[in-house]
PDB file of N, CA and C in Angstrom:
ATOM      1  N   UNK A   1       0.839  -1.184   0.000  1.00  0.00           N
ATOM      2  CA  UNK A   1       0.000   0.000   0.000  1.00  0.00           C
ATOM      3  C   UNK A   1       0.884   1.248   0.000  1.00  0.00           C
ATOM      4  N   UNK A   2       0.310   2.326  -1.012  1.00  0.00           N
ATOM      5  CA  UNK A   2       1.454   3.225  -0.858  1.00  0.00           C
ATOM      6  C   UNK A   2       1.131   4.772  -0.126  1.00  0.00           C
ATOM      7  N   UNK A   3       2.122   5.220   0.291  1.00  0.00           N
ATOM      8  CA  UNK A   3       1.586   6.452   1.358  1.00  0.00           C
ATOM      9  C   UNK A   3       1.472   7.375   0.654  1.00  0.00           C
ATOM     10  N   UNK A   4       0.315   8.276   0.990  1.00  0.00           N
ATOM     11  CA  UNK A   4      -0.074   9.414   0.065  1.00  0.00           C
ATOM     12  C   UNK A   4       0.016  10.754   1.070  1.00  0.00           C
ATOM     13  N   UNK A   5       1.007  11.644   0.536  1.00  0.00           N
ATOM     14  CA  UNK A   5       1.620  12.749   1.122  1.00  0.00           C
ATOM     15  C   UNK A   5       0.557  13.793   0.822  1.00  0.00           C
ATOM     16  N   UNK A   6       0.022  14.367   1.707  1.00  0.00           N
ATOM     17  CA  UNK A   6      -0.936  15.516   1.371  1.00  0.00           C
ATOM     18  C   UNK A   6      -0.345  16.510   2.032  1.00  0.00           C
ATOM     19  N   UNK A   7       0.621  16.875   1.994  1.00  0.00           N
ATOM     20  CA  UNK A   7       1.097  18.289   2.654  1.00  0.00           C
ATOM     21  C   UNK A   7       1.828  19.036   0.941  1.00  0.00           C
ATOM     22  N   UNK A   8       1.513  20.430   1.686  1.00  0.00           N
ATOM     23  CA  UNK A   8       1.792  21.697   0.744  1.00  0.00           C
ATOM     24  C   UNK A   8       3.133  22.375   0.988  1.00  0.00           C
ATOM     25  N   UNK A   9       4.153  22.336  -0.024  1.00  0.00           N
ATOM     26  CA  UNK A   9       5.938  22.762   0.392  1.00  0.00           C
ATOM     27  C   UNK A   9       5.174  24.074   1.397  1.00  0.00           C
ATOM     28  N   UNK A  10       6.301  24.025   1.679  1.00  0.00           N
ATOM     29  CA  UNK A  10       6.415  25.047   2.328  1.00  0.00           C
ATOM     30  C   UNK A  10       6.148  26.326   2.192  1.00  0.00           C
ATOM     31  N   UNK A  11       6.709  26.586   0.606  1.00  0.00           N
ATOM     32  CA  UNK A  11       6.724  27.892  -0.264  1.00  0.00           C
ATOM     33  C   UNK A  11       5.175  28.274   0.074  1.00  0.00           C
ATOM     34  N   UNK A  12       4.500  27.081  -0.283  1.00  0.00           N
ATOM     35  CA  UNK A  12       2.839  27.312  -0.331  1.00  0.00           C
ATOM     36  C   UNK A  12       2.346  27.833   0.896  1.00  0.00           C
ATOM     37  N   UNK A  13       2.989  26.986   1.715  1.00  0.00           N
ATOM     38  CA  UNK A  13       2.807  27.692   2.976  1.00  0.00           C
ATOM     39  C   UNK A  13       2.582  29.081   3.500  1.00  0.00           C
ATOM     40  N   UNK A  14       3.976  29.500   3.382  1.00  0.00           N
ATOM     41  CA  UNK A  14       4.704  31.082   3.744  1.00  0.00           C
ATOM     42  C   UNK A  14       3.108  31.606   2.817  1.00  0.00           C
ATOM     43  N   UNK A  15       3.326  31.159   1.571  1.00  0.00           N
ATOM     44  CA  UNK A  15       2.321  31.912   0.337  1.00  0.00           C
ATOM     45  C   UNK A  15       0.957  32.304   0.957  1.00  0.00           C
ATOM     46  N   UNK A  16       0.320  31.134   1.372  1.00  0.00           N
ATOM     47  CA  UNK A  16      -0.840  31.564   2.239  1.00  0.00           C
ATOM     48  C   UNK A  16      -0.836  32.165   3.475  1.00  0.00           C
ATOM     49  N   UNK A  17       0.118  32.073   3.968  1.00  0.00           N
ATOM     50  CA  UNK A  17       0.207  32.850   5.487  1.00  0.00           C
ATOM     51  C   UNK A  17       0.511  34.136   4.875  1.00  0.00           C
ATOM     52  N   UNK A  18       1.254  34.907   4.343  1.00  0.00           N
ATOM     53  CA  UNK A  18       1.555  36.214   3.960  1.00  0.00           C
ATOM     54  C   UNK A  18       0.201  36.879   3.344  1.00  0.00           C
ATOM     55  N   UNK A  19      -0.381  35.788   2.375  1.00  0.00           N
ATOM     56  CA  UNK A  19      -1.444  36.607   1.770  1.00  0.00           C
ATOM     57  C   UNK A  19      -3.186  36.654   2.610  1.00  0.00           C
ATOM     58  N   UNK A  20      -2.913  35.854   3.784  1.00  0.00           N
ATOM     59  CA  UNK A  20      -4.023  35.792   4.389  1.00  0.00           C
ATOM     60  C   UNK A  20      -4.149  37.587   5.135  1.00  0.00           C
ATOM     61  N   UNK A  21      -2.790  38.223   5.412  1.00  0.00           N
ATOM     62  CA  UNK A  21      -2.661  39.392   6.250  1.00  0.00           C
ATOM     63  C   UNK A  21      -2.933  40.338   4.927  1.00  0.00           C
ATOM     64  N   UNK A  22      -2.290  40.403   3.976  1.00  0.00           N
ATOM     65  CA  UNK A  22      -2.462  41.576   2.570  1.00  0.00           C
ATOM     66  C   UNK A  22      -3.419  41.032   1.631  1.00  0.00           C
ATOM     67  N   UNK A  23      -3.854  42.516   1.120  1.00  0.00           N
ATOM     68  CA  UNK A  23      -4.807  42.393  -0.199  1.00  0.00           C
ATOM     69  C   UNK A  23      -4.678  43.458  -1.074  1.00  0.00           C
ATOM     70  N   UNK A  24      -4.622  43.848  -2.477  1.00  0.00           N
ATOM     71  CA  UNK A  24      -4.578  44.777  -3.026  1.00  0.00           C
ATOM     72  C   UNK A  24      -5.767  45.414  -2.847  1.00  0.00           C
ATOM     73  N   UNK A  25      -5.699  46.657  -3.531  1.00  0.00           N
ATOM     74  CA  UNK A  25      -7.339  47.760  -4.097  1.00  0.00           C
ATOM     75  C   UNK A  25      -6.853  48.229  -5.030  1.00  0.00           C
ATOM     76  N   UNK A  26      -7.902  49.027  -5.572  1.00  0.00           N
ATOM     77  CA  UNK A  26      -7.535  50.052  -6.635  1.00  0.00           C
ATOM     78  C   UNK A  26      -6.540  50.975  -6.556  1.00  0.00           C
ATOM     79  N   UNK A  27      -6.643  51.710  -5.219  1.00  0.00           N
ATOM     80  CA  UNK A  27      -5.758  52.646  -5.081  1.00  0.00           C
ATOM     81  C   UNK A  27      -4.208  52.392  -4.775  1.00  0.00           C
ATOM     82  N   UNK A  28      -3.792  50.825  -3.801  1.00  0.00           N
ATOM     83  CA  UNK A  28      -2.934  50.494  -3.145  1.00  0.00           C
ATOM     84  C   UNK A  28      -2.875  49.118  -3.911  1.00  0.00           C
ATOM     85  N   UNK A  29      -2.511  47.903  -5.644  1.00  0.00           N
ATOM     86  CA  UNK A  29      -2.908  47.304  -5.831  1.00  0.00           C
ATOM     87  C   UNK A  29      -1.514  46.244  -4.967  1.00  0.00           C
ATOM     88  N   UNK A  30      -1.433  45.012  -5.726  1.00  0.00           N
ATOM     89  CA  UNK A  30      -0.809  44.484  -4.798  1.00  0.00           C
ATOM     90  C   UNK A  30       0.578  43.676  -5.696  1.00  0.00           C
ATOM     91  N   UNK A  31       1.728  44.471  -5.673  1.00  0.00           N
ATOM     92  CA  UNK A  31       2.301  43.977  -6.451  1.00  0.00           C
ATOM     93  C   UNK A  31       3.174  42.258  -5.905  1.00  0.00           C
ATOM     94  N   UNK A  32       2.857  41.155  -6.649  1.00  0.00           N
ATOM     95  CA  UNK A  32       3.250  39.900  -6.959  1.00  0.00           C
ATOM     96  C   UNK A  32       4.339  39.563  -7.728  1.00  0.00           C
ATOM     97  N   UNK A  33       5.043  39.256  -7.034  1.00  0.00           N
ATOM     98  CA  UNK A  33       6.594  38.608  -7.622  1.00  0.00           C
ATOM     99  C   UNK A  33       6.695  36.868  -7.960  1.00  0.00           C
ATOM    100  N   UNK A  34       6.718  36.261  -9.189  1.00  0.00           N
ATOM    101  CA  UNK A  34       7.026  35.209  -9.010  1.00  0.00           C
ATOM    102  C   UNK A  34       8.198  34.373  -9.900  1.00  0.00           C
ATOM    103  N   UNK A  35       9.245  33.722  -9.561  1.00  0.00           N
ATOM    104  CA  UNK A  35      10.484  33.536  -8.970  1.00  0.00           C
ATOM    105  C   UNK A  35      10.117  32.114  -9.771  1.00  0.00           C
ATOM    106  N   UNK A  36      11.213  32.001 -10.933  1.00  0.00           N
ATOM    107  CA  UNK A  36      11.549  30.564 -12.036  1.00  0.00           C
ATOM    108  C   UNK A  36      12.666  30.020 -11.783  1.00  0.00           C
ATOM    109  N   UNK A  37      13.135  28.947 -12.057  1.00  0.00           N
ATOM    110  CA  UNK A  37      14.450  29.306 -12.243  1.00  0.00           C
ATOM    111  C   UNK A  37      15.202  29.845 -13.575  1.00  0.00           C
ATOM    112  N   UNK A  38      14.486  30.251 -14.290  1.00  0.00           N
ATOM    113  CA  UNK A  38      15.078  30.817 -15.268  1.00  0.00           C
ATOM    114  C   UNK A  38      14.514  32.261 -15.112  1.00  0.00           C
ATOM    115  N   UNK A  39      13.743  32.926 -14.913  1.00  0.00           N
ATOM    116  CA  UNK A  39      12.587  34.025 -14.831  1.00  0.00           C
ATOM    117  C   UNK A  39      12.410  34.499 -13.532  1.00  0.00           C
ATOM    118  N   UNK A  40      12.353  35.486 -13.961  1.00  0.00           N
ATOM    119  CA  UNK A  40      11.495  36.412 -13.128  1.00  0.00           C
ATOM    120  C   UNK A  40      10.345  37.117 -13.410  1.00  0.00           C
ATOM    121  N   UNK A  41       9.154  37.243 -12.975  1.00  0.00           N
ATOM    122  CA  UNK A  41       7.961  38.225 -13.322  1.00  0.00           C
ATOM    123  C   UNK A  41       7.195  38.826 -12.281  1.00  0.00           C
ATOM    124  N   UNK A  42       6.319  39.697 -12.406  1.00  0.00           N
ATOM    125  CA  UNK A  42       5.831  40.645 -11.197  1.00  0.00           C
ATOM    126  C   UNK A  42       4.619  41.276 -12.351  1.00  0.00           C
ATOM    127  N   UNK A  43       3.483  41.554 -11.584  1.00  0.00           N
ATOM    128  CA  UNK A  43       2.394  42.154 -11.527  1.00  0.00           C
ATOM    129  C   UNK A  43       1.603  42.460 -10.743  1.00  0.00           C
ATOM    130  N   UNK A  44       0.587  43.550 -11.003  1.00  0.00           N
ATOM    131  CA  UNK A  44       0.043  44.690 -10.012  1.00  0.00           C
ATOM    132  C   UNK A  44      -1.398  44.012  -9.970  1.00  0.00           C
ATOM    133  N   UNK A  45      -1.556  43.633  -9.112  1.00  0.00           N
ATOM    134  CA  UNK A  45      -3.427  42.883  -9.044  1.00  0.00           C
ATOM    135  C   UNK A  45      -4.224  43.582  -7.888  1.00  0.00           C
ATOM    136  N   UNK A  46      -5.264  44.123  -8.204  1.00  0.00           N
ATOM    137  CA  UNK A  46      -6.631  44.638  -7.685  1.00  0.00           C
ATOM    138  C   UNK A  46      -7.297  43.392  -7.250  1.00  0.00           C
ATOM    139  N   UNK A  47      -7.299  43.099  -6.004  1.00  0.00           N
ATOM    140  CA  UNK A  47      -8.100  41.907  -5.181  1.00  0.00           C
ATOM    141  C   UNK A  47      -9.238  42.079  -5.203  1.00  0.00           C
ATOM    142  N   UNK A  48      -9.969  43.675  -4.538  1.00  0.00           N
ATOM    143  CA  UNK A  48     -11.380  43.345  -4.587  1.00  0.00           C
ATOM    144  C   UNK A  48     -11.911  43.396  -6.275  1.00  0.00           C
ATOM    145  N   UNK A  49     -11.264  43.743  -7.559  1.00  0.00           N
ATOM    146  CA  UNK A  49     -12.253  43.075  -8.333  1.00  0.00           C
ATOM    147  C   UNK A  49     -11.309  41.836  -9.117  1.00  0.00           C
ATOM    148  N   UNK A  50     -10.163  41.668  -8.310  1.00  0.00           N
ATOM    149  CA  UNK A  50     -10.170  40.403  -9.306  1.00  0.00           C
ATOM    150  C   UNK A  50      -9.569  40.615 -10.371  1.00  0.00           C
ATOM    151  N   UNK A  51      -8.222  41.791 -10.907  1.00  0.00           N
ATOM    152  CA  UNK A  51      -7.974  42.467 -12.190  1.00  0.00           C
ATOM    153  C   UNK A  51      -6.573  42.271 -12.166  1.00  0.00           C
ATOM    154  N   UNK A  52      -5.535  42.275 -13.015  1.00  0.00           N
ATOM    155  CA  UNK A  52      -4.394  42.488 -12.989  1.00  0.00           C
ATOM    156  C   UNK A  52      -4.498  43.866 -13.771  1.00  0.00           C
ATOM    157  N   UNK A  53      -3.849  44.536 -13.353  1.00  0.00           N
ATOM    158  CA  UNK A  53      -3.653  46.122 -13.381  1.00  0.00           C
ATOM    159  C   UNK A  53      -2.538  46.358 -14.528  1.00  0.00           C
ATOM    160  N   UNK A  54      -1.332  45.527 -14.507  1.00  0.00           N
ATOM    161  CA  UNK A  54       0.072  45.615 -15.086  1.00  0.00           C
ATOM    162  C   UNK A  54       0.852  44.662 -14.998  1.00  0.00           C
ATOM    163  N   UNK A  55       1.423  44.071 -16.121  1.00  0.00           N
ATOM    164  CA  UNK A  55       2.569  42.620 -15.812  1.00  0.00           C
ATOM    165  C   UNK A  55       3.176  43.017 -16.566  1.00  0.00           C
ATOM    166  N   UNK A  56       4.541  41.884 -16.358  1.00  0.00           N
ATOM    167  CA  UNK A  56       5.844  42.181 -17.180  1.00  0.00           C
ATOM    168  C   UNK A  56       5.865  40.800 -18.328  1.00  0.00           C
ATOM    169  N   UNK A  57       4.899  40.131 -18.246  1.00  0.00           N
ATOM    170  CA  UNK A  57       4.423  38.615 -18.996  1.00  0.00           C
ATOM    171  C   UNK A  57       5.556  38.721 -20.359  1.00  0.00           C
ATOM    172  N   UNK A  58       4.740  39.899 -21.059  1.00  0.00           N
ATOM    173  CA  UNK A  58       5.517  39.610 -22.591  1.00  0.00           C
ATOM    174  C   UNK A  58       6.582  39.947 -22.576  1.00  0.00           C
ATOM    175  N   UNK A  59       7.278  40.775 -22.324  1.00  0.00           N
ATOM    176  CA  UNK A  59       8.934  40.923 -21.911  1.00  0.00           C
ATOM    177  C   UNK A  59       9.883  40.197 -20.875  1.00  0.00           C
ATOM    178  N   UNK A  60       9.287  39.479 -20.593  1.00  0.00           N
ATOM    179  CA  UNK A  60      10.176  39.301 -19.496  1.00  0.00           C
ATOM    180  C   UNK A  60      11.563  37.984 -20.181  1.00  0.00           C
ATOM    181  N   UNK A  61      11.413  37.900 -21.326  1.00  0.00           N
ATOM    182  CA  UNK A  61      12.059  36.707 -22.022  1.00  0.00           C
ATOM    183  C   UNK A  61      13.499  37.754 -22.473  1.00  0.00           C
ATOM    184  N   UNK A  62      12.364  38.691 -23.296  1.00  0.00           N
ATOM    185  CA  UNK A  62      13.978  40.324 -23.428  1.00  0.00           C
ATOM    186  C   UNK A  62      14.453  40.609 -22.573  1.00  0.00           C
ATOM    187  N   UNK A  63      14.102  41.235 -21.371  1.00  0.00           N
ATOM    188  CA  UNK A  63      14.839  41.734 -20.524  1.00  0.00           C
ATOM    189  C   UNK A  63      15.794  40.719 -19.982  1.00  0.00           C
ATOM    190  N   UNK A  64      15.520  39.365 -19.879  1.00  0.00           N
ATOM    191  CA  UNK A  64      16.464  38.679 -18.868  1.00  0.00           C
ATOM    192  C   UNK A  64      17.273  38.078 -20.431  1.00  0.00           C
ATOM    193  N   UNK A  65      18.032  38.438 -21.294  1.00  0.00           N
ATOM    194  CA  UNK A  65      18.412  38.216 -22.172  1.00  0.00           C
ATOM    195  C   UNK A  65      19.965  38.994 -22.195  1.00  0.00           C
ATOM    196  N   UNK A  66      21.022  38.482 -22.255  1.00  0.00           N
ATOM    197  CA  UNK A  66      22.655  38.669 -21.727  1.00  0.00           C
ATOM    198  C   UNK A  66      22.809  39.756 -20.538  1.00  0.00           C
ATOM    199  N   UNK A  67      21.578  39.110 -19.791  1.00  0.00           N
ATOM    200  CA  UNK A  67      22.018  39.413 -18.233  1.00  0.00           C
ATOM    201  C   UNK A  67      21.907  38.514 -17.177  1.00  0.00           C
ATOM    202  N   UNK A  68      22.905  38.841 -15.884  1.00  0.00           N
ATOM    203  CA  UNK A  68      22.252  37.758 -15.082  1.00  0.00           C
ATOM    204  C   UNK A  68      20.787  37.891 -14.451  1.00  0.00           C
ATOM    205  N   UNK A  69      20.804  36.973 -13.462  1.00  0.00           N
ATOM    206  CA  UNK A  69      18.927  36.734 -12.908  1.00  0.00           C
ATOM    207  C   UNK A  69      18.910  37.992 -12.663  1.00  0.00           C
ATOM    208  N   UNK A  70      19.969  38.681 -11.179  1.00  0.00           N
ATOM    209  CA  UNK A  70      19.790  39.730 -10.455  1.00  0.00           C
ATOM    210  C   UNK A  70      20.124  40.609 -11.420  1.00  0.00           C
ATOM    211  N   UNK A  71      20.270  41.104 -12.521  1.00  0.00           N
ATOM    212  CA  UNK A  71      20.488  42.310 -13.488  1.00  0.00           C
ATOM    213  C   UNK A  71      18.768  42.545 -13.773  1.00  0.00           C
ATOM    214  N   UNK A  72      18.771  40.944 -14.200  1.00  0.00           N
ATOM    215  CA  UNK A  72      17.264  41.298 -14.870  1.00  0.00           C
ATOM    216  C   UNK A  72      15.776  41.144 -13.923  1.00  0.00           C
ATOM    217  N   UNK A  73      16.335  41.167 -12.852  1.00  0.00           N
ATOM    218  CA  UNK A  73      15.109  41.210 -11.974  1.00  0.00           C
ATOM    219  C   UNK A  73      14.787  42.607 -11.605  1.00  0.00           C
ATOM    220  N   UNK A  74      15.748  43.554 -11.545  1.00  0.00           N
ATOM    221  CA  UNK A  74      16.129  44.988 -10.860  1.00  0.00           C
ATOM    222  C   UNK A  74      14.904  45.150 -12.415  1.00  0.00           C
ATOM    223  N   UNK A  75      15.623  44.769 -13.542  1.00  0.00           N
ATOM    224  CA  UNK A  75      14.734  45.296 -14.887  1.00  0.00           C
ATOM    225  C   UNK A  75      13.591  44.947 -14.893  1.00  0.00           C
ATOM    226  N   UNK A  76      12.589  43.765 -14.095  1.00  0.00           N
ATOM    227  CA  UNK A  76      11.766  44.133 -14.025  1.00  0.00           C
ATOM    228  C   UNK A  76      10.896  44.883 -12.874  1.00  0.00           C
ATOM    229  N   UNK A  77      11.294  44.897 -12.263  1.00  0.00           N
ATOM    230  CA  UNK A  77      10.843  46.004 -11.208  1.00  0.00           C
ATOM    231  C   UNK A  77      10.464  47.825 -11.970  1.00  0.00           C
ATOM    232  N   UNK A  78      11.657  47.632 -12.993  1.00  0.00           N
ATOM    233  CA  UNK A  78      11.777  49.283 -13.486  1.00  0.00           C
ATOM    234  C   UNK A  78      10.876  48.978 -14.588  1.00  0.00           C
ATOM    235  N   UNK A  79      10.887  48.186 -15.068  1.00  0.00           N
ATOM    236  CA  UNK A  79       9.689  48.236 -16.071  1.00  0.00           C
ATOM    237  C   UNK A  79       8.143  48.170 -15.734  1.00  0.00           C
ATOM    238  N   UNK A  80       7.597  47.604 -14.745  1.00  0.00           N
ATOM    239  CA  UNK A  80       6.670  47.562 -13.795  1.00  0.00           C
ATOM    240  C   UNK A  80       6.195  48.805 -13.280  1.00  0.00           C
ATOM    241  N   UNK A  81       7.289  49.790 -12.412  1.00  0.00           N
ATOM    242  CA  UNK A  81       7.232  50.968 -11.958  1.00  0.00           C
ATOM    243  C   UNK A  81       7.055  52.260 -12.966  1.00  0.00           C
ATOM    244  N   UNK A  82       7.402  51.564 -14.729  1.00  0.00           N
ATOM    245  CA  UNK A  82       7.142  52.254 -15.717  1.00  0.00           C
ATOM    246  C   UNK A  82       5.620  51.730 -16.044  1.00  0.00           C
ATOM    247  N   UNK A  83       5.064  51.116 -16.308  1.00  0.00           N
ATOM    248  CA  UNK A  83       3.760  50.490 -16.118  1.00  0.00           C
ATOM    249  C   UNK A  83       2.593  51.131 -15.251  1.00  0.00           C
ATOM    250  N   UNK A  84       3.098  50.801 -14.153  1.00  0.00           N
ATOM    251  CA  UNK A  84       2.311  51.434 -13.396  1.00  0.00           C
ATOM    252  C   UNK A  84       2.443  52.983 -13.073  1.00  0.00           C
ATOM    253  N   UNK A  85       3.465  53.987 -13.359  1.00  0.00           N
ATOM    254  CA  UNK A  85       3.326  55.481 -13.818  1.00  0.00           C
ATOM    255  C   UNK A  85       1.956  55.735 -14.885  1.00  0.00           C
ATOM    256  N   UNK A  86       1.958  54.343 -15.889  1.00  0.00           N
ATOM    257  CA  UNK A  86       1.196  55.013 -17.106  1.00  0.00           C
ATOM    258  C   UNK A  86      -0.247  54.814 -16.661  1.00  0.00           C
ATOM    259  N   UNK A  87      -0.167  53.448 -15.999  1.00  0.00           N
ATOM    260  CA  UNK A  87      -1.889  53.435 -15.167  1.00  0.00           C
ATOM    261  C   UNK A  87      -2.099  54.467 -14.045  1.00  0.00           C
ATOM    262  N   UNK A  88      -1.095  55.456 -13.992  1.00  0.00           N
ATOM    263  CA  UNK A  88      -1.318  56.729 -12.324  1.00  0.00           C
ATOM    264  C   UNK A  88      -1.103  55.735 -11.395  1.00  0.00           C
ATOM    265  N   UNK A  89      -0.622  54.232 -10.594  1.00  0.00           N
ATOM    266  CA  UNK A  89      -0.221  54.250  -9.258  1.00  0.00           C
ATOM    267  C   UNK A  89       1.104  54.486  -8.847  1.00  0.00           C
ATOM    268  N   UNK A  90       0.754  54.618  -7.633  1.00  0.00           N
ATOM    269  CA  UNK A  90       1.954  55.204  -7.016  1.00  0.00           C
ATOM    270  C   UNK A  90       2.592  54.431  -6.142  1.00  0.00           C
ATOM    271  N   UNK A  91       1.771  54.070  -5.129  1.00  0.00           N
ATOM    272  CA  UNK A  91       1.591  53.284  -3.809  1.00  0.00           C
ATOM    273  C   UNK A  91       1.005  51.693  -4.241  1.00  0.00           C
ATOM    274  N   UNK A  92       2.037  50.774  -3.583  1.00  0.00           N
ATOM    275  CA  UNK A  92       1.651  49.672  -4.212  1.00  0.00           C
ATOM    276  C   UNK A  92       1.912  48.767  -2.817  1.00  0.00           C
ATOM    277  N   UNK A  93       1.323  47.581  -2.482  1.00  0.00           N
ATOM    278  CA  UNK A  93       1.579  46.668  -1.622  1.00  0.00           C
ATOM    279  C   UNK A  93       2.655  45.082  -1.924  1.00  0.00           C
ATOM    280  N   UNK A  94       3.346  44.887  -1.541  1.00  0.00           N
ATOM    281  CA  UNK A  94       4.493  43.982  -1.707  1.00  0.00           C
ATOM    282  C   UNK A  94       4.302  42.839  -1.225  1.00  0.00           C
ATOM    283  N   UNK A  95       3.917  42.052  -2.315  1.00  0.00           N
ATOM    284  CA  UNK A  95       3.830  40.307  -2.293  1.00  0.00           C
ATOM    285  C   UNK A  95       4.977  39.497  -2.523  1.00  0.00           C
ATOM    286  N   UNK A  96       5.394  38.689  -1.711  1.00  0.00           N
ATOM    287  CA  UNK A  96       6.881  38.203  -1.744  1.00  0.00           C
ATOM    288  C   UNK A  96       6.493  36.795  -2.159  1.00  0.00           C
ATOM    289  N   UNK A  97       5.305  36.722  -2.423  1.00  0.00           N
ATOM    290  CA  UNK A  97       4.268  35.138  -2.587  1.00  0.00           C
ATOM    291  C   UNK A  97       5.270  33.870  -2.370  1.00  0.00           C
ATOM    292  N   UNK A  98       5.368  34.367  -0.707  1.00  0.00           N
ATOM    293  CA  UNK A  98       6.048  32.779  -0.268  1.00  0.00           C
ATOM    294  C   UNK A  98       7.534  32.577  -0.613  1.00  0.00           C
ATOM    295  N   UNK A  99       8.090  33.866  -1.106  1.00  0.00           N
ATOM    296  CA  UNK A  99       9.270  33.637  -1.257  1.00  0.00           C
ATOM    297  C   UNK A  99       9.924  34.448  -0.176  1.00  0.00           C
ATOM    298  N   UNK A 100      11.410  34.400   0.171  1.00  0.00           N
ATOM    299  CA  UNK A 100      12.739  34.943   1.091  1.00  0.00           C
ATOM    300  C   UNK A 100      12.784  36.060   0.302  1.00  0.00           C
ATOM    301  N   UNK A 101      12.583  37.198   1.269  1.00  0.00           N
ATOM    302  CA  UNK A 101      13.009  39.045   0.500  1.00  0.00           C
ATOM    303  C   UNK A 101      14.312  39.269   0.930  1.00  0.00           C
ATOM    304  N   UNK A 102      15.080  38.439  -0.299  1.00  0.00           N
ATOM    305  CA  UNK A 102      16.406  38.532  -0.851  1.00  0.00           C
ATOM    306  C   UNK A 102      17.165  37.872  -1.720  1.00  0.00           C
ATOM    307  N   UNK A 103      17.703  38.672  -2.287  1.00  0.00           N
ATOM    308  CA  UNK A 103      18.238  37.842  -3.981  1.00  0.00           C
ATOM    309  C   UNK A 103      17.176  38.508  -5.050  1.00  0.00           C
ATOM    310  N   UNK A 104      17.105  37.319  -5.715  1.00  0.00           N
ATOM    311  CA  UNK A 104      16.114  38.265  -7.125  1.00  0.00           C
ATOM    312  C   UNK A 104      14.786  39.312  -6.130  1.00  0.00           C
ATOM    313  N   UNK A 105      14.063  38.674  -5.831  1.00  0.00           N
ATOM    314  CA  UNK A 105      12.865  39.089  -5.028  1.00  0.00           C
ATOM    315  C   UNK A 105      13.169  40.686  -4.349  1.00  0.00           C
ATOM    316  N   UNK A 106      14.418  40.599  -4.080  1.00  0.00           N
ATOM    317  CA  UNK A 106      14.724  42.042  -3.393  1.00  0.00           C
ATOM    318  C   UNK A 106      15.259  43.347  -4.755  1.00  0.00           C
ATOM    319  N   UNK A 107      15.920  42.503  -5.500  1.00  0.00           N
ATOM    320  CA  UNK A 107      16.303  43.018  -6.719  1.00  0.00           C
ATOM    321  C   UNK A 107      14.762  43.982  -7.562  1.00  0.00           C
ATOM    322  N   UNK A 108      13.470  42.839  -7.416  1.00  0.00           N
ATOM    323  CA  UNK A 108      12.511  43.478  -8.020  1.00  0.00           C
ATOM    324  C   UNK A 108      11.877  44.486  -7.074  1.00  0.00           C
ATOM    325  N   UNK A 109      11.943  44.365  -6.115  1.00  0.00           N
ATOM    326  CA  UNK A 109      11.265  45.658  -4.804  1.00  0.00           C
ATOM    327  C   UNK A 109      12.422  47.060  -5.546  1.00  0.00           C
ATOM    328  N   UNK A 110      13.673  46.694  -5.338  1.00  0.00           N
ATOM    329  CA  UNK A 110      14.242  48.001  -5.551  1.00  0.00           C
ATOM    330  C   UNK A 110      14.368  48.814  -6.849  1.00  0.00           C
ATOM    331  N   UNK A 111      13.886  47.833  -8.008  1.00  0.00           N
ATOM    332  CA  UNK A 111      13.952  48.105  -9.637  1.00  0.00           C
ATOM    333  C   UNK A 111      12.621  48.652  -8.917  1.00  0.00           C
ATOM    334  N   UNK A 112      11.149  48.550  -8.417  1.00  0.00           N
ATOM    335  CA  UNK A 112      10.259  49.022  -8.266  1.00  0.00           C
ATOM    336  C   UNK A 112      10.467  50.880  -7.573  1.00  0.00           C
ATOM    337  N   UNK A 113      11.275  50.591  -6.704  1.00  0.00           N
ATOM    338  CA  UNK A 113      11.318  51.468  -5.668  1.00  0.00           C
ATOM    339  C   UNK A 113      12.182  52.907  -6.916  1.00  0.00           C
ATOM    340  N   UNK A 114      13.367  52.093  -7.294  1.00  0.00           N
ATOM    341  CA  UNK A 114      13.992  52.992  -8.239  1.00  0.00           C
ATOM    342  C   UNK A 114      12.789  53.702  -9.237  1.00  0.00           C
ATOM    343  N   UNK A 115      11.921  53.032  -9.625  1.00  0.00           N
ATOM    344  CA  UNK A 115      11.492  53.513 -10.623  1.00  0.00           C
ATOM    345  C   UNK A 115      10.250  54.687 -10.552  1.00  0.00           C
ATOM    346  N   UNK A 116       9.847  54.596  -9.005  1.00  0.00           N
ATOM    347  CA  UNK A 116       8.962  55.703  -8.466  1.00  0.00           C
ATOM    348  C   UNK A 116       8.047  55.077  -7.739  1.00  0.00           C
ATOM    349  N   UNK A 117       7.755  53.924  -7.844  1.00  0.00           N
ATOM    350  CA  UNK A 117       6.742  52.927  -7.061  1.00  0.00           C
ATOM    351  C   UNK A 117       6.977  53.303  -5.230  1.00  0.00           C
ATOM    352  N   UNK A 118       5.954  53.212  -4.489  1.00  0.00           N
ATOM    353  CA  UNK A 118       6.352  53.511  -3.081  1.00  0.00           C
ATOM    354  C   UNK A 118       5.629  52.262  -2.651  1.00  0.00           C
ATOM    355  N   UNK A 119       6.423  51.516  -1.390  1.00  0.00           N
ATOM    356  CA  UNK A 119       5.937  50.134  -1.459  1.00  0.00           C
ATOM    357  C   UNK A 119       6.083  49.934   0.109  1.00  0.00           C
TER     358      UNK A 119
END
């Protein structure tokens, strides 16, 4: 008989415990970082309706292209913080979705922060 593991890594873990305390809005949306091993990507999501506001989806293959992870994670943060200038936010909430805020993950807070985002 074989044993059936029903537990959730850990990552999942942290993931739901962090996001049970934060939520985006319109005004404050909620920017989401999520961490490949090849990739990096981040987007701005409105919780109460359910919207992504801004992602880095279609670029994110260019930007991380003859750079390392941490070059191109800072790049997307600044491209994001360019994004979200053109939608007017300013003020954004910081989803680390279950990941350690450091290494790439910190790289994209400060490409954010550089770019005018307040977080």
């Amino acid at each position: 008989m074989y044993k059936v593991l029903l537990r959730k890594s850990t990552r999942e873990k942290r993931k739901l415990r962090v996001r049970s305390k934060i939520s985006g809005t319109a005004e404050r949306p909620r920017l989401s970082v999520f961490r490949s091993n090849r990739y990096m990507t981040a987007q701005l999501i409105d919780d109460t309706r359910g919207v992504t506001l801004a992602d880095t989806f279609k670029e994110t293959i260019e930007l991380h292209k003859g750079k390392t992870k941490l070059e191109a994670a800072k790049e997307v943060g600044l491209l994001l913080a360019k994004k979200a200038a053109a939608a007017n936010i300013k003020k954004v909430t910081f989803d680390r979705n279950g990941y350690l805020y450091h290494g790439r993950v910190k790289n994209v807070a400060d490409g954010a922060r550089e770019g005018g985002l307040e977080l």
